[in-house]
Protein backbone atom coordinates (compact mmCIF):
# COMPACT_ATOMS: atom_id res chain seq x y z
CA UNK A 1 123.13 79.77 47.46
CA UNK A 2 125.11 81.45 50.39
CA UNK A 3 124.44 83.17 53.14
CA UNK A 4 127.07 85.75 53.66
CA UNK A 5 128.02 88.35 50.23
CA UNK A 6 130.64 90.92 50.11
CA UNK A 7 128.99 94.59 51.06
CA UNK A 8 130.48 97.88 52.73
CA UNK A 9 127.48 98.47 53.76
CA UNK A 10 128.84 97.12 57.36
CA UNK A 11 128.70 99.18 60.80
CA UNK A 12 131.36 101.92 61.46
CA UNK A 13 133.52 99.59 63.25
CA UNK A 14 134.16 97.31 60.92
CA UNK A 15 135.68 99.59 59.27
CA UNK A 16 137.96 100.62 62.92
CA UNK A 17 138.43 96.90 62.99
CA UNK A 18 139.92 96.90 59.00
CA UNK A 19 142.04 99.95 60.00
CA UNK A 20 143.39 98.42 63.26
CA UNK A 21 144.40 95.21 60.87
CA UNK A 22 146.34 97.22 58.31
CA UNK A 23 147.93 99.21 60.86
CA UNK A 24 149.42 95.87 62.86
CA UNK A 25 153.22 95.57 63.09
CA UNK A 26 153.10 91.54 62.96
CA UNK A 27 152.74 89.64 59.65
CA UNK A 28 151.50 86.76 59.81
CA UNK A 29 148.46 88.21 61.65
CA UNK A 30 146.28 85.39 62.62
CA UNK A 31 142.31 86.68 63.71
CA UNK A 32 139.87 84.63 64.61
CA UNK A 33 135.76 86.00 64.53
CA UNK A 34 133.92 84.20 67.25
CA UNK A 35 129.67 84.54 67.46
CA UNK A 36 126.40 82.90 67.85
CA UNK A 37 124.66 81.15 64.98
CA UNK A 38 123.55 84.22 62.25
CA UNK A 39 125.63 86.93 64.01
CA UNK A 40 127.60 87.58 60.81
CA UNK A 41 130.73 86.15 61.07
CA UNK A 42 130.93 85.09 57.96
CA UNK A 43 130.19 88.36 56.17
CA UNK A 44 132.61 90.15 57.94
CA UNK A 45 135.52 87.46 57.17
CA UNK A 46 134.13 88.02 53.84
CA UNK A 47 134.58 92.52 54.04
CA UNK A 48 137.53 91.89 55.56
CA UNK A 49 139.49 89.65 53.06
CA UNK A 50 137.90 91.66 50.33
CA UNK A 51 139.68 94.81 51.60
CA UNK A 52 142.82 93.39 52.68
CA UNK A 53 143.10 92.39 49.38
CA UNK A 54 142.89 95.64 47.49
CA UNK A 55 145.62 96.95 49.50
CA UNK A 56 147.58 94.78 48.52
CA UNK A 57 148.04 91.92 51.38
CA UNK A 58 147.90 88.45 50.70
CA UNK A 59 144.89 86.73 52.74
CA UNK A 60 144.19 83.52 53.51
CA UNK A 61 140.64 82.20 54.91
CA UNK A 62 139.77 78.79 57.23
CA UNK A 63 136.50 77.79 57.01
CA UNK A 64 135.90 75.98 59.87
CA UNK A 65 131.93 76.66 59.94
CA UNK A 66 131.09 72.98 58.99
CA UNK A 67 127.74 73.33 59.63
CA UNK A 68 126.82 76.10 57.28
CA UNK A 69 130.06 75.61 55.16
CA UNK A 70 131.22 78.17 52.67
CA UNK A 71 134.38 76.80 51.15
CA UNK A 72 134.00 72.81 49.49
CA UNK A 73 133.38 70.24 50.60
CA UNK A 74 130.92 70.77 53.08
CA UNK A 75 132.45 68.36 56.53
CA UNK A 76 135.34 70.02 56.58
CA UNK A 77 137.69 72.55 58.04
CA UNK A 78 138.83 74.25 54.78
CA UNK A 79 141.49 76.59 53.23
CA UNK A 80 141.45 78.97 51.07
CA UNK A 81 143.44 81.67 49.69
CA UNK A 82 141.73 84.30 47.43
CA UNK A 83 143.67 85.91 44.67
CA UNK A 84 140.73 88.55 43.79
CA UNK A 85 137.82 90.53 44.84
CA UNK A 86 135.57 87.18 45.75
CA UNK A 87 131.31 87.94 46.08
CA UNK A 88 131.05 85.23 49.07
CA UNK A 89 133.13 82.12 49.85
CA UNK A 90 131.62 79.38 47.99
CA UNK A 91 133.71 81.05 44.80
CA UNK A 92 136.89 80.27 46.66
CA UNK A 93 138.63 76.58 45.84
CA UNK A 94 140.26 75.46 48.84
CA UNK A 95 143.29 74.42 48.83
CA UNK A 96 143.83 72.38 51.25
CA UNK A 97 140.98 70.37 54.03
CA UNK A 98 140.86 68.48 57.04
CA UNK A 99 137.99 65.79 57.83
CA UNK A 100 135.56 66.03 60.33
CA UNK A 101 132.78 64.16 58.46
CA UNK A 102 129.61 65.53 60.12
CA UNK A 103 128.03 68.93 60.22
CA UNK A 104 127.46 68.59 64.08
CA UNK A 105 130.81 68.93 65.41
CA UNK A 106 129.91 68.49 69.26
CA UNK A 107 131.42 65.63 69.47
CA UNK A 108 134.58 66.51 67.26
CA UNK A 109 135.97 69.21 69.92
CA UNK A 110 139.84 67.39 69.48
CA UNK A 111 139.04 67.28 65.69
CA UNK A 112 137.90 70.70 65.14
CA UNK A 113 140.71 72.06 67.03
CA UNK A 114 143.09 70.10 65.52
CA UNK A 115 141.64 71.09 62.17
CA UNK A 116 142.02 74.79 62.98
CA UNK A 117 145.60 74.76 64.28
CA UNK A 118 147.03 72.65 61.15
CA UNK A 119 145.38 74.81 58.13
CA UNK A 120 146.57 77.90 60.33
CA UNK A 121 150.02 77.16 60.47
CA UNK A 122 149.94 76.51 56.52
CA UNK A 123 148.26 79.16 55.55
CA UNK A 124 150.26 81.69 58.06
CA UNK A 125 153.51 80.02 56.44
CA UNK A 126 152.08 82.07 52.80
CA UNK A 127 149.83 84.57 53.77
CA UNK A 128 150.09 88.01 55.68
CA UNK A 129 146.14 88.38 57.15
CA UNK A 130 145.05 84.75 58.02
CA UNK A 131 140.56 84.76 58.91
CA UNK A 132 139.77 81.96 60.75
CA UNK A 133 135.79 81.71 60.12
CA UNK A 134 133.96 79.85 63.64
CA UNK A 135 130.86 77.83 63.85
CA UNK A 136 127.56 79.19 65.71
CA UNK A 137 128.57 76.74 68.42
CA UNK A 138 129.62 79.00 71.57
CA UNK A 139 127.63 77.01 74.51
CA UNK A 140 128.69 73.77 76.18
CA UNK A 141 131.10 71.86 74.34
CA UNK A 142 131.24 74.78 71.57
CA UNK A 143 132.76 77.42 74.29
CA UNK A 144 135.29 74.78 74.96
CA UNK A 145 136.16 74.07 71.30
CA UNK A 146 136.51 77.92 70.87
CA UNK A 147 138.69 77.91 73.98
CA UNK A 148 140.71 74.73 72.26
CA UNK A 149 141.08 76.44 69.24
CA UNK A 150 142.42 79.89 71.02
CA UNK A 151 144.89 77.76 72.86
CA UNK A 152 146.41 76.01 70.01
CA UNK A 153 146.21 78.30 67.54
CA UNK A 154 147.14 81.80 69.49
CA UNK A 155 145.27 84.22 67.22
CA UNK A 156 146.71 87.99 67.57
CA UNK A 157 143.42 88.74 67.86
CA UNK A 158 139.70 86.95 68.52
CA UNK A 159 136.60 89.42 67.11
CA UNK A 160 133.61 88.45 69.27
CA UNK A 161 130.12 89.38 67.90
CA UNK A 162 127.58 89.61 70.58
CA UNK A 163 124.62 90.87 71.51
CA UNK A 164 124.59 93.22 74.79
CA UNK A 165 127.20 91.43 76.30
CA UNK A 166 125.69 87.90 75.74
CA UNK A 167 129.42 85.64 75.57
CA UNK A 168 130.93 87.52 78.79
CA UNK A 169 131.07 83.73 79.73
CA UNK A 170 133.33 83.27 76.26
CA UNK A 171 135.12 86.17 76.23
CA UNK A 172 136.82 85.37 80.08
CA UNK A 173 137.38 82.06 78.84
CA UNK A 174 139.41 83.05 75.70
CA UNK A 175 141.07 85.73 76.58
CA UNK A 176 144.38 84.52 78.42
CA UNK A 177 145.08 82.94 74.91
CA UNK A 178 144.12 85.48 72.85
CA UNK A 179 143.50 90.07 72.51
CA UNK A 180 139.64 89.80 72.23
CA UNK A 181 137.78 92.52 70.54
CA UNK A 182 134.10 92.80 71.27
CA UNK A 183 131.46 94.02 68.43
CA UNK A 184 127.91 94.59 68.43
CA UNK A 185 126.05 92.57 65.56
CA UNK A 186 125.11 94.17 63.13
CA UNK A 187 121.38 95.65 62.52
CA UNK A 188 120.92 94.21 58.73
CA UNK A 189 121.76 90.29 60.03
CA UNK A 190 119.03 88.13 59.28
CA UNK A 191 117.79 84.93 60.77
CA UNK A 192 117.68 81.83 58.92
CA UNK A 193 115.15 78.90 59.44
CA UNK A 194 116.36 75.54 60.10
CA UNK A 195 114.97 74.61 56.38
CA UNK A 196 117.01 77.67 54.68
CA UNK A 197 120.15 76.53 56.52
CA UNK A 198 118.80 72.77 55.02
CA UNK A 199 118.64 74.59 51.65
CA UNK A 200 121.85 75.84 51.64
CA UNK A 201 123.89 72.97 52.55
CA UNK A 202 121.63 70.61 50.39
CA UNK A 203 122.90 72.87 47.05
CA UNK A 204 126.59 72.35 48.64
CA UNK A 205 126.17 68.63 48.79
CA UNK A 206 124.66 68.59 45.40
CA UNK A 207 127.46 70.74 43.94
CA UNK A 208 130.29 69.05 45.09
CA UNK A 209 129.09 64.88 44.28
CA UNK A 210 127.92 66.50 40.57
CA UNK A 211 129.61 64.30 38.10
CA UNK A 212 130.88 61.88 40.98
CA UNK A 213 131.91 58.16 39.77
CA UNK A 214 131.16 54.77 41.45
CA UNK A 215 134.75 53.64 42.09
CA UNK A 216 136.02 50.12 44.36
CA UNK A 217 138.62 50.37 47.26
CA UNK A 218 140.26 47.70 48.66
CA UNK A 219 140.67 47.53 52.08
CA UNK A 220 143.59 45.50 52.30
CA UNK A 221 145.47 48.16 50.69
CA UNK A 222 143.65 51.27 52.02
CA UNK A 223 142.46 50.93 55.49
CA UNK A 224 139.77 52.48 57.01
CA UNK A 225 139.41 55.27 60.02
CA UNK A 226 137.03 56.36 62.25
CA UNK A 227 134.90 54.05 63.60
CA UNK A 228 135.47 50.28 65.53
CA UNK A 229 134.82 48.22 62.39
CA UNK A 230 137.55 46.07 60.85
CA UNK A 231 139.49 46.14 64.60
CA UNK A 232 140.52 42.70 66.07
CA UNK A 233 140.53 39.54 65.21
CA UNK A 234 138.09 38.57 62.50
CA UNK A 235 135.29 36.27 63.76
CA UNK A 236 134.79 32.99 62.02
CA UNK A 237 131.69 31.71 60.30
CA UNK A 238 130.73 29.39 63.40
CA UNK A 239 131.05 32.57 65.42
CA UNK A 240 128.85 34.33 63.01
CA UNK A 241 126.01 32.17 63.46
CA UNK A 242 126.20 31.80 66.48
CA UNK A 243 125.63 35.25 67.35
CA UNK A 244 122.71 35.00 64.32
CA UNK A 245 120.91 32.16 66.11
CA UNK A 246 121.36 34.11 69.59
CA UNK A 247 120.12 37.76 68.97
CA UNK A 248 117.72 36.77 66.08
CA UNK A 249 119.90 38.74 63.34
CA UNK A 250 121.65 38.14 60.59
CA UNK A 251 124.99 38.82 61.55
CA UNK A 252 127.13 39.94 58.29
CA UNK A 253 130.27 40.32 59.85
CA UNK A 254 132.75 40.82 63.47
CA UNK A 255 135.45 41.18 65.09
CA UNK A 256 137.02 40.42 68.58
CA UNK A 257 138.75 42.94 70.24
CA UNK A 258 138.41 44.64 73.46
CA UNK A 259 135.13 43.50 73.22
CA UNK A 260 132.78 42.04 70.30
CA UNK A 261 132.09 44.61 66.93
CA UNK A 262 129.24 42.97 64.72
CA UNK A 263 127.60 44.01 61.78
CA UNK A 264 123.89 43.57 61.24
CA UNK A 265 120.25 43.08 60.11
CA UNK A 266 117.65 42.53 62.18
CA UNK A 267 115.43 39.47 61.29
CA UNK A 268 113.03 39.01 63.88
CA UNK A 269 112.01 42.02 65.58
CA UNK A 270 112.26 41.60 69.36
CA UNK A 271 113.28 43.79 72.21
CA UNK A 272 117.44 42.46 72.89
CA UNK A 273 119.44 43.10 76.09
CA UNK A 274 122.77 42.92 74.94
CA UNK A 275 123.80 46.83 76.35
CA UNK A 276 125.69 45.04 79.42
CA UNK A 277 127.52 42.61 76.84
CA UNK A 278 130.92 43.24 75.54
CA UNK A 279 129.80 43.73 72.43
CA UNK A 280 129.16 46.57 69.81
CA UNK A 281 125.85 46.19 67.37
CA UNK A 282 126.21 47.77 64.01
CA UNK A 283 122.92 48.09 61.73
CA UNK A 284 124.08 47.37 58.11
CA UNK A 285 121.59 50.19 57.07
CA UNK A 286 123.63 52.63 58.78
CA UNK A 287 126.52 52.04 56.95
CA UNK A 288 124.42 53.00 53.59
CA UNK A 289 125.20 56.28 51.89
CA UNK A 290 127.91 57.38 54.65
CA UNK A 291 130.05 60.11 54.13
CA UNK A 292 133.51 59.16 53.96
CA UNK A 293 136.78 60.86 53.67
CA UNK A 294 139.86 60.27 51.42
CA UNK A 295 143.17 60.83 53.74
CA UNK A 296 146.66 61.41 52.15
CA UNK A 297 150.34 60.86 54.24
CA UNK A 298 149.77 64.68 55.38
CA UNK A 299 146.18 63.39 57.59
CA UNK A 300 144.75 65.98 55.27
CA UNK A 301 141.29 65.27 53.32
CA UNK A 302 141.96 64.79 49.50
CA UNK A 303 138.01 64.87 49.12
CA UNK A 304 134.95 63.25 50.40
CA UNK A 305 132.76 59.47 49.02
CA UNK A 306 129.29 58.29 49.56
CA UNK A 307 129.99 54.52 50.80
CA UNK A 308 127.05 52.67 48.37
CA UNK A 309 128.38 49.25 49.39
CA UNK A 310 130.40 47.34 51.21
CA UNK A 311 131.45 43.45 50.70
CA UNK A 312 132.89 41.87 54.10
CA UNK A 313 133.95 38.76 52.16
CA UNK A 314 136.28 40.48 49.49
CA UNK A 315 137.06 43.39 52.06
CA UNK A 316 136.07 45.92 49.39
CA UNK A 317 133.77 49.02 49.23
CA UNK A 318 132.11 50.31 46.41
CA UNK A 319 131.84 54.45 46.66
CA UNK A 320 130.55 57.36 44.71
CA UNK A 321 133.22 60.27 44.88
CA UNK A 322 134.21 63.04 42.54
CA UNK A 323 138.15 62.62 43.26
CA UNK A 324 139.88 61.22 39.86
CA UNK A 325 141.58 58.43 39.89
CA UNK A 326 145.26 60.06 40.31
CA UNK A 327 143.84 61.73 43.60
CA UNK A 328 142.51 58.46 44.88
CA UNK A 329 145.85 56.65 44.21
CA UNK A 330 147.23 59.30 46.66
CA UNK A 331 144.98 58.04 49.59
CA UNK A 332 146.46 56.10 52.73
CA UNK A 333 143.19 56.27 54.46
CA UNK A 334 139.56 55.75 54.49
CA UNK A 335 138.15 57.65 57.50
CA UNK A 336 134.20 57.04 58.28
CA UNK A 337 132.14 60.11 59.15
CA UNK A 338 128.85 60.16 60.92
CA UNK A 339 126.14 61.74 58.60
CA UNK A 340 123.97 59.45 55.99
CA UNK A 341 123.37 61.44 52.53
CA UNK A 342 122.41 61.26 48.88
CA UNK A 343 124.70 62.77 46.31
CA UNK A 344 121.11 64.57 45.62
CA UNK A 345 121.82 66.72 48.64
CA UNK A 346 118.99 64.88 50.73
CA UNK A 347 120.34 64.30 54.06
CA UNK A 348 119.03 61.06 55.44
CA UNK A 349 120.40 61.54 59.20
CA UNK A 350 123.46 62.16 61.64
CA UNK A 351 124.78 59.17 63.30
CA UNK A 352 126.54 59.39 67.11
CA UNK A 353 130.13 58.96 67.14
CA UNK A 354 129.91 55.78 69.43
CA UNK A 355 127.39 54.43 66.77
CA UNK A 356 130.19 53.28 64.68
């Protein structure tokens, strides 16, 4: 299931917009389409690459929409670079990904940014048209991660979908970094319920952890990313219990940095006043079925994991990925994300990014 299929049946200036592409001087020609959640963005990435490609130009497309993502995996800022006519962009293999490990990016502005910039500069190194796909996210911290990714990334041009002149606000914010051509959106977009957009990204999850293996990872050999676990000094069993007897848990495991990082269960269920403490609580539960990412030398994403379990004692995790065994040897990092999911494509929640 996607969203967004290749059509000509598209507004008139689309087709200005396609002409005003083929007719620019400067290859690599980086654009960048900018809009509100269901304004189309994808579907014109989509016309556009299509007809770049039958005259001849080699195109290249970032998916940074993680949200409602396109290209696999789904938590990522993607690349892709079509060869043929494509019907929508979940035929296209990327080639190459960055983690961001959630689907709500607000608090990945650096990330998503970052993301943008480094599958830009590869794909402008091969392509001559690179389509930088946005997220719906243009209020707030989305405007500023628009206005990040403008900065670093310097599109030629930024195509802003809009209704009646809705993203003035955007538009003045992006445009010393960027040309910025205004559209109207067009008449046959269609809302999509918060369940479709469920739907949709509940096939992607399904499709990509289909035939996915249980595999171990030690941690002493690949260390892990993205969250306070595993920092500072390791705290020792009297420690441990301790902290047990104190709070009522059962503490499973900590560490002493800055300030205390513990994981654990709750055994007696009392109201605790530890916010003021130097210390960081951790619910064990939360840790089940979290999205992880596999991180090569590059800080690219080899693929994404489902953490299933996780031994403090022998420092290993147990996790359910579709990555073989030769990709998985390639791995320098283990990078938490912040959304809980089954491999069914059930998404069991979205977790802060101080939670970890």
């Amino acid at each position: 299931m996607n969203k967004a299929s290749y059509t000509t049946d598209v507004p008139d200036d689309r087709f200005e917009l396609l002409d005003v592409l083929l007719r620019s001087p400067g290859r690599p020609l980086r654009v960048m389409v900018v809009g509100g959640t269901d304004s189309g963005k994808t579907t014109l990435v989509t016309f556009l690459a299509n007809e770049l490609l039958h005259e001849g130009l080699r195109v290249a497309l970032v998916d940074s929409d993680v949200g409602q993502k396109g290209i696999l995996p789904p938590a990522t800022v993607s690349l892709a670079l079509p060869e043929e006519y494509f019907s929508n962009p979940g035929e296209l293999v990327g080639i190459a990904h960055y983690f961001i490990g959630t689907i709500s990016p607000g608090q990945y502005v650096g990330e998503m940014a970052i993301a943008v910039k480094r599958l830009t500069e590869i794909a402008s190194s091969i392509a001559d048209v690179v389509l930088v796909d946005t997220t719906g996210f243009v209020t707030g911290p989305g405007a500023e991660m628009k206005r990040l990714k403008a900065e670093l990334v310097r599109p030629d041009l930024t195509v802003v979908l809009e209704h009646d002149g809705e993203l003035d606000y955007l538009v003045r914010l992006l445009s010393p970094h960027t040309t910025v051509l205004r559209l109207g959106v067009s008449p046959s977009a269609r809302k999509h319920s918060a369940e479709e957009r469920r739907s949709v990204r509940a096939e992607k999850w399904r499709g990509y952890f289909e035939g996915s293996s249980l595999v171990e990872v030690n941690l002493n050999e690949v260390p892990i990313g993205g969250t306070s676990l595993f920092q500072g000094r390791p705290l020792s069993g009297d420690e441990l219990e301790l902290l047990s007897s104190v709070f009522g848990w059962l503490v499973l495991a900590g560490w002493k940095g800055e300030r205390y990082t513990v994981v654990k269960s709750d055994v007696e269920r009392f109201q605790r006043h530890y916010s003021r403490l130097s210390l960081r609580a951790v619910d064990f539960e939360k840790l089940g079925n979290l999205l992880v990412g596999f991180i090569d030398e590059t800080g690219l994403c080899l693929g994404l994991g489902l953490l299933k379990w996780i031994n403090f004692t022998s420092s290993t995790v147990q996790i359910l990925t579709p990555l073989s065994e030769e990709e998985l040897g390639k791995a320098v990092e283990l990078r938490f994300g912040r959304i809980r999911l089954l491999e069914t494509g059930e998404e069991l929640g979205l977790l802060g990014r101080d939670e970890l």
